[in-house]
C-alpha atoms as a PDB file:
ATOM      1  CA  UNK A   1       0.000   0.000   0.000  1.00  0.00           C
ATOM      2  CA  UNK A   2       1.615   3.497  -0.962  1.00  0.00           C
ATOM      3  CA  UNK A   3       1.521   5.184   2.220  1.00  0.00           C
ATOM      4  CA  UNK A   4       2.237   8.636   0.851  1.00  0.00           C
ATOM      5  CA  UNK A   5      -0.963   8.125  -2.028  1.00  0.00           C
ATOM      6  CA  UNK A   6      -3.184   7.217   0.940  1.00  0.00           C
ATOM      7  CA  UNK A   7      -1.789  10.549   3.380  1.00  0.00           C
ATOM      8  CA  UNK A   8      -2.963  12.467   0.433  1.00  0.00           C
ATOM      9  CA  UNK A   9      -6.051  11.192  -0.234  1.00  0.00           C
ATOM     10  CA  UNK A  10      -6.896  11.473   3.345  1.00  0.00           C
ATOM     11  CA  UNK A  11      -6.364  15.034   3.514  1.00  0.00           C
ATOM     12  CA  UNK A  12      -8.060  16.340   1.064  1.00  0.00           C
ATOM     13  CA  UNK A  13     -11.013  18.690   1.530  1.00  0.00           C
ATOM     14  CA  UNK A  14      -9.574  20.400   4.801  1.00  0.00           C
ATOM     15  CA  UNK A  15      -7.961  23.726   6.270  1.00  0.00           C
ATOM     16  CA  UNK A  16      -4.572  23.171   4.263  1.00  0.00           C
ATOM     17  CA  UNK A  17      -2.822  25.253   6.778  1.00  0.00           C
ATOM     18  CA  UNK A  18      -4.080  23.648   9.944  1.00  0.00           C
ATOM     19  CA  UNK A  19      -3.584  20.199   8.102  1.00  0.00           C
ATOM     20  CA  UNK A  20       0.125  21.473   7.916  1.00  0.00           C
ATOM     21  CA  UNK A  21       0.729  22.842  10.413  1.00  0.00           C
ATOM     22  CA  UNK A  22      -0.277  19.562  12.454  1.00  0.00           C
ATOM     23  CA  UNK A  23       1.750  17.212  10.549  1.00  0.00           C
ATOM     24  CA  UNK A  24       4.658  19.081  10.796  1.00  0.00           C
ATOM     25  CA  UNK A  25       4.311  19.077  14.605  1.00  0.00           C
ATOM     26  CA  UNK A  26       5.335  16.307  17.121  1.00  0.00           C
ATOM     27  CA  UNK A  27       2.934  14.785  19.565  1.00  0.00           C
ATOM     28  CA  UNK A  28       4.080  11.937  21.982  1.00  0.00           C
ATOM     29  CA  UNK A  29       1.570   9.269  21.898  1.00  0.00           C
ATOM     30  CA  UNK A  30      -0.442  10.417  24.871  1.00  0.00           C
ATOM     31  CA  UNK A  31      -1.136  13.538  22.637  1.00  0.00           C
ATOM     32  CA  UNK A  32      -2.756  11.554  19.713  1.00  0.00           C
ATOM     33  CA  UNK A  33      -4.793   9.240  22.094  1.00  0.00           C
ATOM     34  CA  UNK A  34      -5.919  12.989  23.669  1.00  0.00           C
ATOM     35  CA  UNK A  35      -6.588  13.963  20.237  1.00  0.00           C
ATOM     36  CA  UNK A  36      -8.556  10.430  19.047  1.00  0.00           C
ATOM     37  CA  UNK A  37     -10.718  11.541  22.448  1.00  0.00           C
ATOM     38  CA  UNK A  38     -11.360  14.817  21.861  1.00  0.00           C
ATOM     39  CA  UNK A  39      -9.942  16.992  19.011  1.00  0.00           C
ATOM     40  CA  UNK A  40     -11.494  18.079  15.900  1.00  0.00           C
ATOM     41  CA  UNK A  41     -12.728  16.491  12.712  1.00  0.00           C
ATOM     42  CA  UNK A  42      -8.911  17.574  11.192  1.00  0.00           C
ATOM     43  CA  UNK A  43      -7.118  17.119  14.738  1.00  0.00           C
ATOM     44  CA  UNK A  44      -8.602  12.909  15.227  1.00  0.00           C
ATOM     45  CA  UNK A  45      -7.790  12.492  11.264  1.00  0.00           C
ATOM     46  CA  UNK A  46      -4.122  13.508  11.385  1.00  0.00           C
ATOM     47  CA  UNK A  47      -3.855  11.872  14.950  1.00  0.00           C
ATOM     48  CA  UNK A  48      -5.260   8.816  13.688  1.00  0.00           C
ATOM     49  CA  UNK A  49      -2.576   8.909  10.768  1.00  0.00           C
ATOM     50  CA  UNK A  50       0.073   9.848  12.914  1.00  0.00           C
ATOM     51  CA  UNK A  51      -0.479   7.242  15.921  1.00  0.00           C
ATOM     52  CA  UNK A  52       2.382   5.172  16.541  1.00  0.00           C
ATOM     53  CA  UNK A  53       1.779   2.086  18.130  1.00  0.00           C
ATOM     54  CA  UNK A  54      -0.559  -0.169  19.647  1.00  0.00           C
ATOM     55  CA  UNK A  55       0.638  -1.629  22.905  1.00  0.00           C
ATOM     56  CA  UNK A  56      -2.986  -1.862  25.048  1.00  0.00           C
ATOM     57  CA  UNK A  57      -6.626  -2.218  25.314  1.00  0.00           C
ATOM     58  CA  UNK A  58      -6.473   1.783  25.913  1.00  0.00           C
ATOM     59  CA  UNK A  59      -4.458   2.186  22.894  1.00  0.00           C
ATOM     60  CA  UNK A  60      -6.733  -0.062  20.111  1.00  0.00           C
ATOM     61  CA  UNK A  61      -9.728   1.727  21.545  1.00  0.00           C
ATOM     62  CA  UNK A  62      -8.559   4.667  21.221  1.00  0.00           C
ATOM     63  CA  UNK A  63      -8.800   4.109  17.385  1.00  0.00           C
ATOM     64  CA  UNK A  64     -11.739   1.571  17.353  1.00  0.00           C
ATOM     65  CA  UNK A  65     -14.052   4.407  19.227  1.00  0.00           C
ATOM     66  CA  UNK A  66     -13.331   6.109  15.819  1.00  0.00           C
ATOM     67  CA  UNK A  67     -13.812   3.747  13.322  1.00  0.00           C
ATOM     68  CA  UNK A  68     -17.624   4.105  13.322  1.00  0.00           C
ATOM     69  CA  UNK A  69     -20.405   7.010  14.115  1.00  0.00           C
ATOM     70  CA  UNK A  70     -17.944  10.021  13.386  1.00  0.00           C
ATOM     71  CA  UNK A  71     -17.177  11.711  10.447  1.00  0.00           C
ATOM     72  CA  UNK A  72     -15.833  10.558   7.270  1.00  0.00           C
ATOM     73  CA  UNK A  73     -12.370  11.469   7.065  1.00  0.00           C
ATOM     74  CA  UNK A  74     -11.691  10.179  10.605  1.00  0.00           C
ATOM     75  CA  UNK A  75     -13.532   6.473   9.864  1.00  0.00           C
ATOM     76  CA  UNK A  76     -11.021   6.202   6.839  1.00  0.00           C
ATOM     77  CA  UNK A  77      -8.195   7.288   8.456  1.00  0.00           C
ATOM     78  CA  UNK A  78      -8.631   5.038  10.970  1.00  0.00           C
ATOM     79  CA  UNK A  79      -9.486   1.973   9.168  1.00  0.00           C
ATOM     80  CA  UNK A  80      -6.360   2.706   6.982  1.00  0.00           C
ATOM     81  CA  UNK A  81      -4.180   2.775  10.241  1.00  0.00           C
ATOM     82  CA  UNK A  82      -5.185  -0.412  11.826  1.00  0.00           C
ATOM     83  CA  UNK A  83      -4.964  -1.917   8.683  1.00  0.00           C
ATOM     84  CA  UNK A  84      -1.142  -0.934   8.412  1.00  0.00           C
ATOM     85  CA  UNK A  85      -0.554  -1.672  12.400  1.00  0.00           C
ATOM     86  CA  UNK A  86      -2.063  -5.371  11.797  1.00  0.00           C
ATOM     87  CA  UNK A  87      -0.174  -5.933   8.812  1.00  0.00           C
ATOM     88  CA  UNK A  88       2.892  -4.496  10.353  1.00  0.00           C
ATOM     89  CA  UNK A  89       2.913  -5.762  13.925  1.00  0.00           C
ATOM     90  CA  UNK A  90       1.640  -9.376  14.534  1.00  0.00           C
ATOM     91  CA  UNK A  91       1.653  -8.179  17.948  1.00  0.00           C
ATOM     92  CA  UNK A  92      -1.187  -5.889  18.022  1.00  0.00           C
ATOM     93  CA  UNK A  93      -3.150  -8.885  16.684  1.00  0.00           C
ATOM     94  CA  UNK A  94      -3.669 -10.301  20.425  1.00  0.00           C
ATOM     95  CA  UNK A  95      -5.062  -7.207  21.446  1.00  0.00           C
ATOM     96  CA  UNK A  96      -7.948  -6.514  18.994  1.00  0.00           C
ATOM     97  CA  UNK A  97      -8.910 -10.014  18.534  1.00  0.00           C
ATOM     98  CA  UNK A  98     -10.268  -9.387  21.839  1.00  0.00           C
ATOM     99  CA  UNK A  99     -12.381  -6.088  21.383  1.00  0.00           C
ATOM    100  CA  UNK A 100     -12.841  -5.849  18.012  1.00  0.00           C
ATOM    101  CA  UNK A 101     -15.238  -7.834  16.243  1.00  0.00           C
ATOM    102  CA  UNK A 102     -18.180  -5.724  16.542  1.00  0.00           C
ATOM    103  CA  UNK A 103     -16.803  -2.469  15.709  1.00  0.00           C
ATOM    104  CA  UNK A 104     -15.083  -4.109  12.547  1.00  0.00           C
ATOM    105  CA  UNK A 105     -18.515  -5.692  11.596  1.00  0.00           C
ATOM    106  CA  UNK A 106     -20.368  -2.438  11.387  1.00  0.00           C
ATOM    107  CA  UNK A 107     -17.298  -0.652   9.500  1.00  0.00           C
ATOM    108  CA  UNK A 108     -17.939  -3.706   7.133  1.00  0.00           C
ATOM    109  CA  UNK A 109     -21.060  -1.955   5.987  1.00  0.00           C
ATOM    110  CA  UNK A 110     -19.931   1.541   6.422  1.00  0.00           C
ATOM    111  CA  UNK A 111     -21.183   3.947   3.405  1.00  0.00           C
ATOM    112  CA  UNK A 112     -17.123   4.585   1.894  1.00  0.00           C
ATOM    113  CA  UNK A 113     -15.709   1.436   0.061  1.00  0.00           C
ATOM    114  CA  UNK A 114     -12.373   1.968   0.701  1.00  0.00           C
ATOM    115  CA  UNK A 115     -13.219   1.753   4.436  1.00  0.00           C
ATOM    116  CA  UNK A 116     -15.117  -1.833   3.867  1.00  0.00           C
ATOM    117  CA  UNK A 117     -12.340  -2.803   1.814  1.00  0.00           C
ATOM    118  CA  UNK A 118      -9.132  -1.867   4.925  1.00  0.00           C
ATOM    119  CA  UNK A 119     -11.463  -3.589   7.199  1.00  0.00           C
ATOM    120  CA  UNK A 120     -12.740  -6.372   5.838  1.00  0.00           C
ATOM    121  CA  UNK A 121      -8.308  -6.739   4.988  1.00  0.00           C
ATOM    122  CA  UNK A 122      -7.870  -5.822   8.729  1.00  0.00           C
ATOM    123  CA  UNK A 123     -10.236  -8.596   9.739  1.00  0.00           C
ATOM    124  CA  UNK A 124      -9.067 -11.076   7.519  1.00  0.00           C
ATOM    125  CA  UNK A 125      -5.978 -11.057   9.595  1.00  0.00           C
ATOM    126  CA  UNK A 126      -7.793 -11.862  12.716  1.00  0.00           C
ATOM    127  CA  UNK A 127      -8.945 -14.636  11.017  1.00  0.00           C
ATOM    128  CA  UNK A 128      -7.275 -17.395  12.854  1.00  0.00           C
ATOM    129  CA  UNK A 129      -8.463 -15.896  16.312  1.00  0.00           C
ATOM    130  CA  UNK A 130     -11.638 -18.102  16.285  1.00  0.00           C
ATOM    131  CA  UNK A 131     -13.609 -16.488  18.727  1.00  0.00           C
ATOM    132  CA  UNK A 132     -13.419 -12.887  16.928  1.00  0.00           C
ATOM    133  CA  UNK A 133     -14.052 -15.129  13.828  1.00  0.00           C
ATOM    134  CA  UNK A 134     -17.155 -16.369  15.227  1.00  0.00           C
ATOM    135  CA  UNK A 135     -18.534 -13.014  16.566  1.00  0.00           C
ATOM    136  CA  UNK A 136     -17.459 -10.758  13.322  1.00  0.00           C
ATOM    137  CA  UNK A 137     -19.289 -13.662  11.349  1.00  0.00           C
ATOM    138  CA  UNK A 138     -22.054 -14.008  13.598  1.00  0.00           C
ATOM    139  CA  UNK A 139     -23.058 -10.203  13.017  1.00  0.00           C
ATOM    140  CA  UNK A 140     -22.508  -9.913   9.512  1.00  0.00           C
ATOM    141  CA  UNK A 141     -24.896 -12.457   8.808  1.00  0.00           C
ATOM    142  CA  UNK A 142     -27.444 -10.411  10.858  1.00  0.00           C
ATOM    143  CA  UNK A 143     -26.271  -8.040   8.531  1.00  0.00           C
ATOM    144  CA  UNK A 144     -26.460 -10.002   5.387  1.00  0.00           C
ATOM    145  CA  UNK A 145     -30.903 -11.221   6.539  1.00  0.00           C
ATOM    146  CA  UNK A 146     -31.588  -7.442   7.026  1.00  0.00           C
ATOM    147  CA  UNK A 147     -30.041  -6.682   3.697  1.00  0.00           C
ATOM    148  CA  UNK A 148     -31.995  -9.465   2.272  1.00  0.00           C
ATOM    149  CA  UNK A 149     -35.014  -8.827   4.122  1.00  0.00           C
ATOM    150  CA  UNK A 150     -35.137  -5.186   3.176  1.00  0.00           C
ATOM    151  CA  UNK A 151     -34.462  -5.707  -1.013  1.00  0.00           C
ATOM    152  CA  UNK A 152     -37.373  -8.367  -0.326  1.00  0.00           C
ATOM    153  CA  UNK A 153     -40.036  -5.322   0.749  1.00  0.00           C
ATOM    154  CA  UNK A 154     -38.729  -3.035  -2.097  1.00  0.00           C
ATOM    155  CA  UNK A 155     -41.421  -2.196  -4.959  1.00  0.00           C
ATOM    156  CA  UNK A 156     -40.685  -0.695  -8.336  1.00  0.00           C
ATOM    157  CA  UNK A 157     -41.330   2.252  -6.872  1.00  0.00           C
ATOM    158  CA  UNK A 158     -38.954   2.683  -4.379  1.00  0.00           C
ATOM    159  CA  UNK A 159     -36.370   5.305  -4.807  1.00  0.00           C
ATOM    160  CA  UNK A 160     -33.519   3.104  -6.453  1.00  0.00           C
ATOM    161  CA  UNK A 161     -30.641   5.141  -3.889  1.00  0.00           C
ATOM    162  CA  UNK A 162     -32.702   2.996  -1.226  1.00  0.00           C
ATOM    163  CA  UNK A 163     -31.999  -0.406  -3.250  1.00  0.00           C
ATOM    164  CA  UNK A 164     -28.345   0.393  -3.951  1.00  0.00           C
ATOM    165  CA  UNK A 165     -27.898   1.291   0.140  1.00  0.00           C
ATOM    166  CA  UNK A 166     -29.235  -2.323   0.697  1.00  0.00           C
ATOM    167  CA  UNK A 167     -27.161  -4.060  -2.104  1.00  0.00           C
ATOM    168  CA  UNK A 168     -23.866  -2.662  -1.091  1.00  0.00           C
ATOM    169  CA  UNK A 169     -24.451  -3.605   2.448  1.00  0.00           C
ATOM    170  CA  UNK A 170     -25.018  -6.939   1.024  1.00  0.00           C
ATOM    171  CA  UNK A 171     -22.005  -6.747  -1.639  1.00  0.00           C
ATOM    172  CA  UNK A 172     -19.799  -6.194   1.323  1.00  0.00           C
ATOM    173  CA  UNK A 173     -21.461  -8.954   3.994  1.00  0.00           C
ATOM    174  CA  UNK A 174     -20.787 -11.303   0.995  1.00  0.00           C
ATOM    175  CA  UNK A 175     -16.961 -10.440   0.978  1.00  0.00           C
ATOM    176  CA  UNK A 176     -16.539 -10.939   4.567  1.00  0.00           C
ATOM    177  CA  UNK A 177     -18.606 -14.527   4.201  1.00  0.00           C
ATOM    178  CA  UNK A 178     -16.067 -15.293   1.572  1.00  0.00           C
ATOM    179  CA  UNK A 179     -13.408 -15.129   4.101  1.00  0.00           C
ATOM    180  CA  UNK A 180     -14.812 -16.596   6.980  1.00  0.00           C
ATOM    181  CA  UNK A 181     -17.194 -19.359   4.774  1.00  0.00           C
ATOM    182  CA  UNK A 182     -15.408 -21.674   7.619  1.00  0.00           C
ATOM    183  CA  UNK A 183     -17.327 -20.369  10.439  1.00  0.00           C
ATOM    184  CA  UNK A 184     -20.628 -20.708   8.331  1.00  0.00           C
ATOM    185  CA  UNK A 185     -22.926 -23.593   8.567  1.00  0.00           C
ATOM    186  CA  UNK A 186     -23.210 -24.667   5.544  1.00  0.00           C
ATOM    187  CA  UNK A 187     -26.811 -25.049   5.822  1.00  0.00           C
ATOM    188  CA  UNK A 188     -27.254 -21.327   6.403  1.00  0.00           C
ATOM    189  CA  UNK A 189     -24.857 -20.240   4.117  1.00  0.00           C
ATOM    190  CA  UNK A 190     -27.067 -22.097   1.259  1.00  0.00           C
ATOM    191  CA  UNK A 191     -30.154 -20.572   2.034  1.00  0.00           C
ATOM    192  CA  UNK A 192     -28.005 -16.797   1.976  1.00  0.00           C
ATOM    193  CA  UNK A 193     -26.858 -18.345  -1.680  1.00  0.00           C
ATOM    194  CA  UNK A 194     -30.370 -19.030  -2.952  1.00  0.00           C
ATOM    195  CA  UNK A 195     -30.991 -15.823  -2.354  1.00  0.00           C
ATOM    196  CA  UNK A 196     -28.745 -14.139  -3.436  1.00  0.00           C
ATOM    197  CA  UNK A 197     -28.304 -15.637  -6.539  1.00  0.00           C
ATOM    198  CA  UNK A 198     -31.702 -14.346  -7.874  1.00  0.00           C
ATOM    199  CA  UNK A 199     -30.786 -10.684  -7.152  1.00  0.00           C
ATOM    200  CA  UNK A 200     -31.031  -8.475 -10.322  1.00  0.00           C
ATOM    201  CA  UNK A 201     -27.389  -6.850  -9.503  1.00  0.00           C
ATOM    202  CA  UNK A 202     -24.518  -8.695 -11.084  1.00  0.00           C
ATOM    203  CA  UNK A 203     -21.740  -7.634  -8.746  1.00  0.00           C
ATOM    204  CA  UNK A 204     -23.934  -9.777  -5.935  1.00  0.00           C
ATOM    205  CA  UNK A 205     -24.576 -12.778  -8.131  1.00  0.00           C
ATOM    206  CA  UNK A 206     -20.468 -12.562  -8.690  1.00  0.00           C
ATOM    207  CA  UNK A 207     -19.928 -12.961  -4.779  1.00  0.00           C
ATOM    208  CA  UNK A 208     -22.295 -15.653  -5.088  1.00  0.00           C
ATOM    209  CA  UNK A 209     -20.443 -17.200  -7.730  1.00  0.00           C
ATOM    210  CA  UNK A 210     -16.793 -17.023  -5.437  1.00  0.00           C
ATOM    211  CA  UNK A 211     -18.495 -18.449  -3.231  1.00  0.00           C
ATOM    212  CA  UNK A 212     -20.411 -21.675  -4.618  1.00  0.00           C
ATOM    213  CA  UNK A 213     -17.370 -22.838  -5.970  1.00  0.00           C
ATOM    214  CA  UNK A 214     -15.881 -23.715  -2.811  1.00  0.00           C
ATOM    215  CA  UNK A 215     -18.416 -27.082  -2.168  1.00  0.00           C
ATOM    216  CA  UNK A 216     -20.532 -29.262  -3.629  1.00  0.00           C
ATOM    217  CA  UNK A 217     -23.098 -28.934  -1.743  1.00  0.00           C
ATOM    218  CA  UNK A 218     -24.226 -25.249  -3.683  1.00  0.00           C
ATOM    219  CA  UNK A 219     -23.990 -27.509  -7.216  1.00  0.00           C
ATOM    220  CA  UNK A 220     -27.204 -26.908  -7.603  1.00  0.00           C
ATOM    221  CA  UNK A 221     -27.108 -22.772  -7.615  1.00  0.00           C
ATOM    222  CA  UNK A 222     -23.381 -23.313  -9.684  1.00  0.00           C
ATOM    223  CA  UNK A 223     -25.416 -24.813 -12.102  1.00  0.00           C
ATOM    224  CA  UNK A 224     -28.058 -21.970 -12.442  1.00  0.00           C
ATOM    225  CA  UNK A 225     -25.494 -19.317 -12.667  1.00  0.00           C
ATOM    226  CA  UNK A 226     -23.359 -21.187 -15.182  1.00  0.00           C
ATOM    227  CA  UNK A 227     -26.451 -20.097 -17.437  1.00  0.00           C
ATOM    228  CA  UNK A 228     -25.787 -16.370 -16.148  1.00  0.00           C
ATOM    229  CA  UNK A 229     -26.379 -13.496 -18.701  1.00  0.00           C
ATOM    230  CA  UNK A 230     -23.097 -11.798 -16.889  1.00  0.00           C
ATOM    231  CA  UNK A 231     -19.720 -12.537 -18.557  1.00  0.00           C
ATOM    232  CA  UNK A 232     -17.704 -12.136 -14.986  1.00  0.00           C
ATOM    233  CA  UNK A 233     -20.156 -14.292 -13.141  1.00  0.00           C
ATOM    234  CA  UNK A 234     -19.359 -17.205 -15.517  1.00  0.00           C
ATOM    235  CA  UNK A 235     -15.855 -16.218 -16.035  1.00  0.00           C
ATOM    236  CA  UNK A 236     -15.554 -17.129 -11.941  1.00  0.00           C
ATOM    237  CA  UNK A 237     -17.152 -20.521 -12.611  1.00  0.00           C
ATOM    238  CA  UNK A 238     -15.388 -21.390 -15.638  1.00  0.00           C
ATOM    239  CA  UNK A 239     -11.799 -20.367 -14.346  1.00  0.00           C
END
């Protein structure tokens, strides 16, 4: 990942001078966890990029209170941090396989993309810790029924912003299922499948396709979606 690309990215669209002038000062890392707690929209985003380590509980909170229910910038630079502190110190792993399952379930659905994508990443290295595993999974497939149940009420008429909301919620729930199809029953995973598969919106039936390759017990919806009118959905199958 091209740290200096990502910095960038993350700061665009504030004060340029109080964006500069705060990442050309020092803060020791009591500072940034003071700043996670209570600074400003620009202060928590810079701190977030800025924090240094993860050595406690304290510490991972610290980030995880801001990886959901705050503003934009700060979710994504957050995510993007404790993606690069996993990946970088094995460490830190111990430590949020413990606390955070939940919060990295709900940034699984979050609104941005790029912040589903670092997490889902982030939690794919926890994936070995089976008792996160089981909890992260657990929720997201609460997640994936109340995507399905919602696109299940939807008319014609509904405002199609409404659908989409619903369909990327379940784009990303099937990612994360991909992952962690281990800690599915297979039975319940199936019935998600069936359902899924029928959805009018190719990029879900493709998840569904990544997915159904991996037993035989979903021949049966393979088979269906090897008559797909989507090239990429059979391209999956047929690879």
């Amino acid at each position: 990942m091209n740290t200096d690309k990502n910095m960038n990215d993350l700061f665009n669209d504030i004060d340029f001078e109080k964006a500069y002038n705060l990442c050309q000062s020092e803060f020791s890392h009591s500072d940034l966890i003071n700043l996670l707690q209570n600074g400003s929209i620009q202060e928590k985003q810079i701190a977030a990029l800025k924090f240094d380590y993860v050595d406690d509980i304290n510490d991972a909170m610290a980030l995880l209170n801001n990886l959901t229910g705050c503003d934009g910038k700060i979710r994504e630079a957050v995510a993007y941090k404790i993606n690069i502190i996993l990946s970088e110190n094995k460490s830190t792993c111990d430590i949020f396989a413990n606390i955070a399952a939940e919060q990295f379930a709900k940034a699984t659905i979050d609104i941005n993309a790029n912040i589903c994508r670092l997490i889902v990443d982030s939690a794919n290295i926890l994936k070995h810790y089976k008792e996160f595993a089981a909890q992260y999974t657990d929720i997201i497939l609460c997640y994936t029924n109340e995507a399905l149940t919602e696109l299940d009420k939807f008319i014609f008429r509904d405002k199609k912003y409404v659908i989409n909301k619903q369909l990327f919620k379940l784009y990303w729930c099937l990612e994360a299922l991909d992952i962690f199809f281990d800690y599915v029953d297979t039975n319940i995973m199936e019935e998600i499948l069936i359902k899924c598969a029928s959805q009018s919106e190719y990029t879900i039936r493709e998840k569904v396709a990544k997915i159904v390759i991996k037993s035989n017990k979903f021949n049966a919806i393979k088979q269906n979606l090897e008559s797909d009118t989507n090239y990429y959905v059979k391209q999956i199958l047929n690879h």
